[in-house]
Protein backbone atom coordinates (compact mmCIF):
# COMPACT_ATOMS: atom_id res chain seq x y z
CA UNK A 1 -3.38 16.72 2.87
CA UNK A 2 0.21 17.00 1.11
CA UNK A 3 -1.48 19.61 -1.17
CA UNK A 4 -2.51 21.61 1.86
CA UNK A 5 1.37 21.51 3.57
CA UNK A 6 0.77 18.99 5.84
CA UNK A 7 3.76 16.54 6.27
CA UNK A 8 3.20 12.51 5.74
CA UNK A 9 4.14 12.07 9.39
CA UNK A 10 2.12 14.89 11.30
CA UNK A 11 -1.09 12.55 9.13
CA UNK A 12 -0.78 9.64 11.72
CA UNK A 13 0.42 6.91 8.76
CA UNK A 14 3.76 7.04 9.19
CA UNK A 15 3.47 6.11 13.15
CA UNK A 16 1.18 3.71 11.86
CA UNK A 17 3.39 2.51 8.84
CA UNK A 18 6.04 1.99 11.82
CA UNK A 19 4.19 0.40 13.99
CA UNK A 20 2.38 -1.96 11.64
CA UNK A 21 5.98 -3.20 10.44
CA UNK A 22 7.32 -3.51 13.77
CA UNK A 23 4.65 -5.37 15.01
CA UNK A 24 5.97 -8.90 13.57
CA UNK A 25 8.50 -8.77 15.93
CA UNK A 26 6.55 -9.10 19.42
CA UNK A 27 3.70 -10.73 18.22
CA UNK A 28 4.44 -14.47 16.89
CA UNK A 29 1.94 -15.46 13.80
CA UNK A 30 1.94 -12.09 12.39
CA UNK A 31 3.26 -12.38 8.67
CA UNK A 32 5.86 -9.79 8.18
CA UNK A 33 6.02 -10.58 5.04
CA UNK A 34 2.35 -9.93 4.57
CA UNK A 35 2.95 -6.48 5.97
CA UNK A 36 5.53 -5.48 3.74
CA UNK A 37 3.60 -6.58 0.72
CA UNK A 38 0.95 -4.42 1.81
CA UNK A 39 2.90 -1.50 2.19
CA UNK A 40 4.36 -2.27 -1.51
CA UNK A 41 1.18 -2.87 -2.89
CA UNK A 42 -0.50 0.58 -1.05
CA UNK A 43 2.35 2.67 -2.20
CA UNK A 44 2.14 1.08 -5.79
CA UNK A 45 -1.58 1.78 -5.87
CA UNK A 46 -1.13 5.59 -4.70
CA UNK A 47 1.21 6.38 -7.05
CA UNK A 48 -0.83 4.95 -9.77
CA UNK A 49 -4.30 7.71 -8.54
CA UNK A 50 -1.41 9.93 -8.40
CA UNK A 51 -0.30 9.77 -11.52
CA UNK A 52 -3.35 9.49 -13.33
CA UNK A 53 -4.44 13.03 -10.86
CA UNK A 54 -1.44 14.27 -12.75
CA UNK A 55 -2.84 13.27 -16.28
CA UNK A 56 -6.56 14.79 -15.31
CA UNK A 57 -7.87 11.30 -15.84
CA UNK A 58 -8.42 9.94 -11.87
CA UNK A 59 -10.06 7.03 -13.58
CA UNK A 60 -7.07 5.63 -14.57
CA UNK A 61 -5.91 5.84 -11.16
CA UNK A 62 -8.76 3.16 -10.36
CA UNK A 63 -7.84 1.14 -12.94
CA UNK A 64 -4.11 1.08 -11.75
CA UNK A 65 -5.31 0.51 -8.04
CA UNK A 66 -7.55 -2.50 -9.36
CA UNK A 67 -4.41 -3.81 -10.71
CA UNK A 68 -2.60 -3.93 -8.17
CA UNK A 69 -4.79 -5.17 -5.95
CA UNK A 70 -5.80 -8.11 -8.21
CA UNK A 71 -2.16 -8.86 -8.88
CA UNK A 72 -1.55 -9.27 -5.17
CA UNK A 73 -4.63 -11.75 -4.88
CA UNK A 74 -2.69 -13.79 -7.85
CA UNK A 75 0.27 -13.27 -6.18
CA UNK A 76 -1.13 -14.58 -2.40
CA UNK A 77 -2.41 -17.86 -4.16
CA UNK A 78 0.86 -18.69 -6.24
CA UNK A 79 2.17 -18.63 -3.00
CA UNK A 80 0.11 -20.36 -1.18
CA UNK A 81 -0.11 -22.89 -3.76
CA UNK A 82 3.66 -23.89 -3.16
């Protein structure tokens, strides 16, 4: 949609990227740590299919979204673990 001149905000995500972070703080038991991570981990992964969009080699974007995610499952049970 960017390619087409359609701003981030006018997509729905960023309401929902606002919402979704200010939810912790009405709701009790909803990690806002959790939250943040994701949005770390999502923008980390979309700039990785960017990239490799950029190179003309989208499967390299995969691989770096695959990365991420499994780094954040490593991540969630290294925490947990403590």
């Amino acid at each position: 949609m960017h390619r087409q001149g359609v701003s981030f905000w006018n997509t729905g995500f960023g309401p929902l990227i606002i919402f979704v972070l200010a939810e912790p703080l009405w709701i009790s038991n909803v990690s806002m740590g959790g939250h943040l991570g994701g949005v770390v981990g999502g923008a980390l992964a979309t700039e990785a299919m960017l990239q490799a969009r950029k190179a003309n080699q989208p499967w390299l974007g995969y691989v770096g979204a695959a990365f991420v995610g499994l780094a954040s499952i490593l991540l969630a049970f290294a925490v947990a673990g403590n």
